[in-house]
C-alpha atoms as a PDB file:
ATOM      1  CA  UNK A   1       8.253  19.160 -36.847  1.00  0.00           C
ATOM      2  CA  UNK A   2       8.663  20.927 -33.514  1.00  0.00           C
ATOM      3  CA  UNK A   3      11.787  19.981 -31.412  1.00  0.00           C
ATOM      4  CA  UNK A   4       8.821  19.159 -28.482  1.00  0.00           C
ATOM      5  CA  UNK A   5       6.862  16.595 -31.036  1.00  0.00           C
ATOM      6  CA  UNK A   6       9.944  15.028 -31.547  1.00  0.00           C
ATOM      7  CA  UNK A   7      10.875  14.485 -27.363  1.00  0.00           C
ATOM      8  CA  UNK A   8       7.590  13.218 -27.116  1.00  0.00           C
ATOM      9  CA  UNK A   9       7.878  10.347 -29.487  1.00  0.00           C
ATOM     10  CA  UNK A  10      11.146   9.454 -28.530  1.00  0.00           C
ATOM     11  CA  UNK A  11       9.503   9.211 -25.179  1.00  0.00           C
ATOM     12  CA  UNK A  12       6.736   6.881 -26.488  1.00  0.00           C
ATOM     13  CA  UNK A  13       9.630   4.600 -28.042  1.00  0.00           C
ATOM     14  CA  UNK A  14      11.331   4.451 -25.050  1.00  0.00           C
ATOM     15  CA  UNK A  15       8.212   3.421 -23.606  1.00  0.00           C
ATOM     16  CA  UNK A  16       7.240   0.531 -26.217  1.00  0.00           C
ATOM     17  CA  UNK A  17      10.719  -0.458 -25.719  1.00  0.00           C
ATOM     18  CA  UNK A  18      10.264  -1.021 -21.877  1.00  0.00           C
ATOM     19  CA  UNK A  19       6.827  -2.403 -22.172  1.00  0.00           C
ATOM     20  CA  UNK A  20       8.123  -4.742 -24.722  1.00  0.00           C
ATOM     21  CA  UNK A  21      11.083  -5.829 -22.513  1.00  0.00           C
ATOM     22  CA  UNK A  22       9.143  -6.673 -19.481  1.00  0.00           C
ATOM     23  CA  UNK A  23       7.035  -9.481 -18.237  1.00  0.00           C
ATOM     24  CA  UNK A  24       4.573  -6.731 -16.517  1.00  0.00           C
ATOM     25  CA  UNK A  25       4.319  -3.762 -15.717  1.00  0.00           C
ATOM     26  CA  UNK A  26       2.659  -2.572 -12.973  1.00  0.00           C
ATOM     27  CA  UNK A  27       0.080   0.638 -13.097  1.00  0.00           C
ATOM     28  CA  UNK A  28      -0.359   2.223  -9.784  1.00  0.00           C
ATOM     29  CA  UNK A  29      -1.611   5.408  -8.340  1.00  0.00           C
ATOM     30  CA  UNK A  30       0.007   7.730  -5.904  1.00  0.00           C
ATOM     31  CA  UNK A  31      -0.206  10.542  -4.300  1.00  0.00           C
ATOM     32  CA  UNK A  32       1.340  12.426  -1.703  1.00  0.00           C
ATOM     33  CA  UNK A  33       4.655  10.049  -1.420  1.00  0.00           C
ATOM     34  CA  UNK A  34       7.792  11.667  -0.029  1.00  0.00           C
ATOM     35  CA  UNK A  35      11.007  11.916  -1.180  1.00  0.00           C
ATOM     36  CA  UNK A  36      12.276   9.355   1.418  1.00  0.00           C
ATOM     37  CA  UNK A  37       9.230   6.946   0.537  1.00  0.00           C
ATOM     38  CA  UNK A  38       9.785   7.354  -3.231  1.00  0.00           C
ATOM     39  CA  UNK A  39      13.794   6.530  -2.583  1.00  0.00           C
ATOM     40  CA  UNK A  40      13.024   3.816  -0.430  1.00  0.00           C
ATOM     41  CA  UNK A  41      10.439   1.944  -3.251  1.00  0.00           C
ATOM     42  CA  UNK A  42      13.211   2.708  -6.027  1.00  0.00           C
ATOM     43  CA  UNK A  43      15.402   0.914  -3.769  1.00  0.00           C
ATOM     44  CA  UNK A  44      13.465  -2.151  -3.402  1.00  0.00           C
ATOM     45  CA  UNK A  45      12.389  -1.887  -7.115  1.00  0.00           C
ATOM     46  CA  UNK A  46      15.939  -1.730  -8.333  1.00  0.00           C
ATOM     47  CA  UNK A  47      17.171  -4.485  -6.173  1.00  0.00           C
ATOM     48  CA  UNK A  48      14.316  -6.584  -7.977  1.00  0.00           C
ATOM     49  CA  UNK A  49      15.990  -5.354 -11.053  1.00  0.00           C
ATOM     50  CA  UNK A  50      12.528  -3.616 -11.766  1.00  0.00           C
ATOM     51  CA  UNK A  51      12.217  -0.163 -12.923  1.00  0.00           C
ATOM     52  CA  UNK A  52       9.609   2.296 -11.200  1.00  0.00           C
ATOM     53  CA  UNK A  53       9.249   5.385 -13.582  1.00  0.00           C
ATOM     54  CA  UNK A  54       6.333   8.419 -13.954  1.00  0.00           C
ATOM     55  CA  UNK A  55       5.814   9.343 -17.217  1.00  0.00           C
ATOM     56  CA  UNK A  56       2.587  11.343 -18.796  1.00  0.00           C
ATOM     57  CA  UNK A  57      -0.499   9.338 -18.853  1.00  0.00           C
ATOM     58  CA  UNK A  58      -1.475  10.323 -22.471  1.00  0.00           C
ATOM     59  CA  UNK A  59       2.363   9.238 -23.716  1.00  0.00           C
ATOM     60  CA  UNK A  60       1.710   6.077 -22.314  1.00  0.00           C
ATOM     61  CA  UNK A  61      -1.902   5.492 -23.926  1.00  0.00           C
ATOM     62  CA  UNK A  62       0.164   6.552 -27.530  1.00  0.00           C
ATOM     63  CA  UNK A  63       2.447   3.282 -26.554  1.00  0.00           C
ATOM     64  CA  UNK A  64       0.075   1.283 -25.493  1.00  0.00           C
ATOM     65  CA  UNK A  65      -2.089   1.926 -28.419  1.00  0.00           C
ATOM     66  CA  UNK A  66       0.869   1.899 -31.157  1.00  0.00           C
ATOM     67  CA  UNK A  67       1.341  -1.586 -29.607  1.00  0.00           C
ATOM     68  CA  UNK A  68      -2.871  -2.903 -29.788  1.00  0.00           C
ATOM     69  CA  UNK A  69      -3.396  -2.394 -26.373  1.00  0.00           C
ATOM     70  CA  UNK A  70      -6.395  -0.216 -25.126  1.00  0.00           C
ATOM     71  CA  UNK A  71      -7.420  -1.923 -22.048  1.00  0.00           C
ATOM     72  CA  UNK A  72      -5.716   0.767 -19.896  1.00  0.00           C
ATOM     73  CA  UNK A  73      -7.566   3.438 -21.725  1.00  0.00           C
ATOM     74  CA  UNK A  74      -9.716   4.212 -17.991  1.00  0.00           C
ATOM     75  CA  UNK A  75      -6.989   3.534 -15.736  1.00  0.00           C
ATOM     76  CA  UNK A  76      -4.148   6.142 -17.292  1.00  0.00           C
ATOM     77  CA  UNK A  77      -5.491   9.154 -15.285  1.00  0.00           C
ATOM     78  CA  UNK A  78      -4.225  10.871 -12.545  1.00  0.00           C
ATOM     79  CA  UNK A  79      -1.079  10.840 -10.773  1.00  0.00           C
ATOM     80  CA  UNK A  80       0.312   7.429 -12.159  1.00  0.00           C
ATOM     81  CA  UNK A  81       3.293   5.520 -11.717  1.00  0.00           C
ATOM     82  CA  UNK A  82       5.069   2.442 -13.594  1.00  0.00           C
ATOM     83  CA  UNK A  83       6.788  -0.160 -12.706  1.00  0.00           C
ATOM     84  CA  UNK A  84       8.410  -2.522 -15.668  1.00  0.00           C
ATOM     85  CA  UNK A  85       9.524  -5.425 -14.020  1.00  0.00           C
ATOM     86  CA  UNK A  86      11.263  -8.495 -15.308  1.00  0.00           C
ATOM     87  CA  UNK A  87       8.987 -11.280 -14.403  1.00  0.00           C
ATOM     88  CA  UNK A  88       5.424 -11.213 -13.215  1.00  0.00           C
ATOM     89  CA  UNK A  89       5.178 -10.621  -9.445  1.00  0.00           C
ATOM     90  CA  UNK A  90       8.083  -8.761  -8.392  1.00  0.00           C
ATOM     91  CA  UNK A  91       6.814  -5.309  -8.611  1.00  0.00           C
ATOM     92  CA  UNK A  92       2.954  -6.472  -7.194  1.00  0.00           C
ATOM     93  CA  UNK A  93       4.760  -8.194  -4.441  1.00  0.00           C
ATOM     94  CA  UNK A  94       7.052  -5.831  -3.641  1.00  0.00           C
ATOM     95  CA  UNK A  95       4.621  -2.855  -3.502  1.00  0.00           C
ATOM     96  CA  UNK A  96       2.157  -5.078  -1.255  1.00  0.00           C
ATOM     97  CA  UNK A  97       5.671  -5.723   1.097  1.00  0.00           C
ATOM     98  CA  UNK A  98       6.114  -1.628   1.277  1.00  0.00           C
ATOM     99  CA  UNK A  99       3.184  -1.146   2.000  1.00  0.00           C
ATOM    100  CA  UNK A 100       2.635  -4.079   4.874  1.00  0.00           C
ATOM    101  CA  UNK A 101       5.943  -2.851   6.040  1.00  0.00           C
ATOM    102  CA  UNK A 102       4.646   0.958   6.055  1.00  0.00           C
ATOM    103  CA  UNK A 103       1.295   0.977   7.199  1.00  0.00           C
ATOM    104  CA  UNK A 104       1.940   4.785   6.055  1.00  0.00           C
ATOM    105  CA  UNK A 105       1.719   3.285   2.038  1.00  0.00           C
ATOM    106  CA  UNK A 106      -0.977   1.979   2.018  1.00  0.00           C
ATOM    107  CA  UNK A 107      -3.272   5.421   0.946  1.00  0.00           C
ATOM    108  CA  UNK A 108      -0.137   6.491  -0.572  1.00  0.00           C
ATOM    109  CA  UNK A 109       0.506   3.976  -3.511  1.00  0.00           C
ATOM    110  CA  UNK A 110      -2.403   2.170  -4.927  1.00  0.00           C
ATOM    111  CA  UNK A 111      -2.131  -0.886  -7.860  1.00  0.00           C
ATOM    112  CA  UNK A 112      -4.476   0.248 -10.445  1.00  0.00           C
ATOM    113  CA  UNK A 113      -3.662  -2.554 -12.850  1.00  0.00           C
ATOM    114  CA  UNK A 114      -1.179  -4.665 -14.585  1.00  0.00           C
ATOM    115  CA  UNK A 115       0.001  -5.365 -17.982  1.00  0.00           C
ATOM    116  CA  UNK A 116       1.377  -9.378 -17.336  1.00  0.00           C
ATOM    117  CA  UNK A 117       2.283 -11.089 -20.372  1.00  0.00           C
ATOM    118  CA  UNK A 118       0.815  -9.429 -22.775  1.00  0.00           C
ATOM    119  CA  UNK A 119      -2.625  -9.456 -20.824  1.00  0.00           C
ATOM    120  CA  UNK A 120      -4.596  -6.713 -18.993  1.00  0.00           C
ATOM    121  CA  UNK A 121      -4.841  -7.901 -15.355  1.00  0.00           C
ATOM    122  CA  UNK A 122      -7.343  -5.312 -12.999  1.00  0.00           C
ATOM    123  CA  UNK A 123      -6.600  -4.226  -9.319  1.00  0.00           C
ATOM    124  CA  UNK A 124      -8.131  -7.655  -7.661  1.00  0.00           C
ATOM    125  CA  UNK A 125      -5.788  -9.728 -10.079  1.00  0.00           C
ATOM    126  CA  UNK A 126      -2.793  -7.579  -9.217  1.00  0.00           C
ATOM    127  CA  UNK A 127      -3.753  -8.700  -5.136  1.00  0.00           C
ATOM    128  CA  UNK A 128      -3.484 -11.865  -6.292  1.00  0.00           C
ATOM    129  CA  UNK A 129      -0.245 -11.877  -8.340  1.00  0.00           C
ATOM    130  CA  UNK A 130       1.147 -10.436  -5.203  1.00  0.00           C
ATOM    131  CA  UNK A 131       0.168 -13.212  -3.040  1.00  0.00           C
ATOM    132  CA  UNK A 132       2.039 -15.830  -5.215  1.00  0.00           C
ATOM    133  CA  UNK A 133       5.469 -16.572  -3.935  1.00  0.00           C
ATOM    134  CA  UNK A 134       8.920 -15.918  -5.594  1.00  0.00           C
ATOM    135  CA  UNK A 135      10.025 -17.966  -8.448  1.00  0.00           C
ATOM    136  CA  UNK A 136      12.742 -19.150  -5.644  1.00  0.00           C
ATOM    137  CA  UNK A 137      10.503 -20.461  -3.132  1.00  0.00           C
ATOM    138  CA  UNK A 138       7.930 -22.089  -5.110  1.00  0.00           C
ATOM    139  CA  UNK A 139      11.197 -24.252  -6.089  1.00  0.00           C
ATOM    140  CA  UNK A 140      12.238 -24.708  -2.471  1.00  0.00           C
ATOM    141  CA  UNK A 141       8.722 -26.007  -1.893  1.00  0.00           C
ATOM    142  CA  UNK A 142       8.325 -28.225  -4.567  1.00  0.00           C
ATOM    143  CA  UNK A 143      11.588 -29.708  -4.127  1.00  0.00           C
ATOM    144  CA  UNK A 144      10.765 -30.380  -0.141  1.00  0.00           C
ATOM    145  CA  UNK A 145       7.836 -32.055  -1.514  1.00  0.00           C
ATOM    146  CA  UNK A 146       9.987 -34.191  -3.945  1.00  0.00           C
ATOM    147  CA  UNK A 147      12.198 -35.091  -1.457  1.00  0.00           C
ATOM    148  CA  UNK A 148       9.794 -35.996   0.973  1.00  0.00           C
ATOM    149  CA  UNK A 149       8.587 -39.692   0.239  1.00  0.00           C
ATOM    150  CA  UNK A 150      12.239 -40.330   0.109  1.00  0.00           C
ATOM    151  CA  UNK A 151      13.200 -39.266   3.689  1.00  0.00           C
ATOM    152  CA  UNK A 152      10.256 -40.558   4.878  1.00  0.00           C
ATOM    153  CA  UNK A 153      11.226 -43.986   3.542  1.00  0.00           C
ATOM    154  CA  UNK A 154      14.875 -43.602   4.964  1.00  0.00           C
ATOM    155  CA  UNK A 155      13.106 -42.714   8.263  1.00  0.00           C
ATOM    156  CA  UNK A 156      11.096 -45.805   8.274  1.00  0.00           C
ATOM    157  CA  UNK A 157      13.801 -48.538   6.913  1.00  0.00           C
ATOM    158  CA  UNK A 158      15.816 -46.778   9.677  1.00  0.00           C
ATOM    159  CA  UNK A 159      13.318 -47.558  12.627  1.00  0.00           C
ATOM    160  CA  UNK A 160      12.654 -50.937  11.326  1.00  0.00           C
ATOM    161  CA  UNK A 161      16.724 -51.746  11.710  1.00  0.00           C
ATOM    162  CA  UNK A 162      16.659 -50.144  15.227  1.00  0.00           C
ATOM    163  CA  UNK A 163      13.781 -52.725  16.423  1.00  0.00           C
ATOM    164  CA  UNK A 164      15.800 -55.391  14.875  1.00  0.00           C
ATOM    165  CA  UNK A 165      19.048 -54.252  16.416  1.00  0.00           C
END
């Protein structure tokens, strides 16, 4: 086997591996980004603890298909980049911050599709994956909600020993 045959599958391992690994991954086009742009989405990609990596479209059809996956078959074309991210909204959310943030982005990087545990999600569902808050807040919220009743009950009894005062 040829030494090139041989970097190719170990690419399309490393690839499985990653997929495997991560809640979603993230399929989106670009074109035209500059180096500072393409630093500054690393940036916010790493600090996410998400991964944003271009590899060849056909190596990642191989993984995709050596893992039963061929819903991506029409969207691997072009220049394509991937995010693998460890849960599943950080990397649509964070492109659809970097891109409200740099009005600049918004031509530049496009969501194709996702790959969200273990399902094919298209470009509308990605929208709406990053609309849905961090883990972190949608805890913050549902605890103020929790707590509610209670202060509202502590506010009342409180009132009630005022008049009485």
């Amino acid at each position: 086997m040829s030494a090139n045959l041989e970097a190719k599958k170990e690419v399309v391992e490393e690839i499985k591996a990653k997929i495997s690994a991560s809640k979603s991954v993230v399929v989106a086009h670009y074109d035209r980004l500059t180096v500072a742009e393409v630093t500054m989405l690393r940036n916010k990609f790493r600090a996410a603890s998400c991964e944003y990596k271009v590899y060849k479209n056909t190596l990642v059809r191989k993984a995709f298909d050596e893992l039963g996956v061929n819903d991506f078959d029409s969207d691997l074309n072009g220049a394509t980049a991937y995010v693998f991210c460890p849960d599943e909204t950080s990397g649509c959310s964070i492109i659809a911050k970097a891109v409200k943030e740099t009005p600049a982005l918004a031509e530049k990087i496009v969501p194709k599709c996702a790959y969200v545990s273990g399902a094919y999600v298209d470009a509308e569902g990605v929208k709406k994956l990053a609309a849905i808050p961090s883990r972190e807040v949608l805890i913050a919220k549902m605890l103020g909600c929790l707590q509610s009743p209670i202060a509202n009950l502590a506010f009342v009894l409180k009132a009630i020993a005022d008049q009485k005062s």
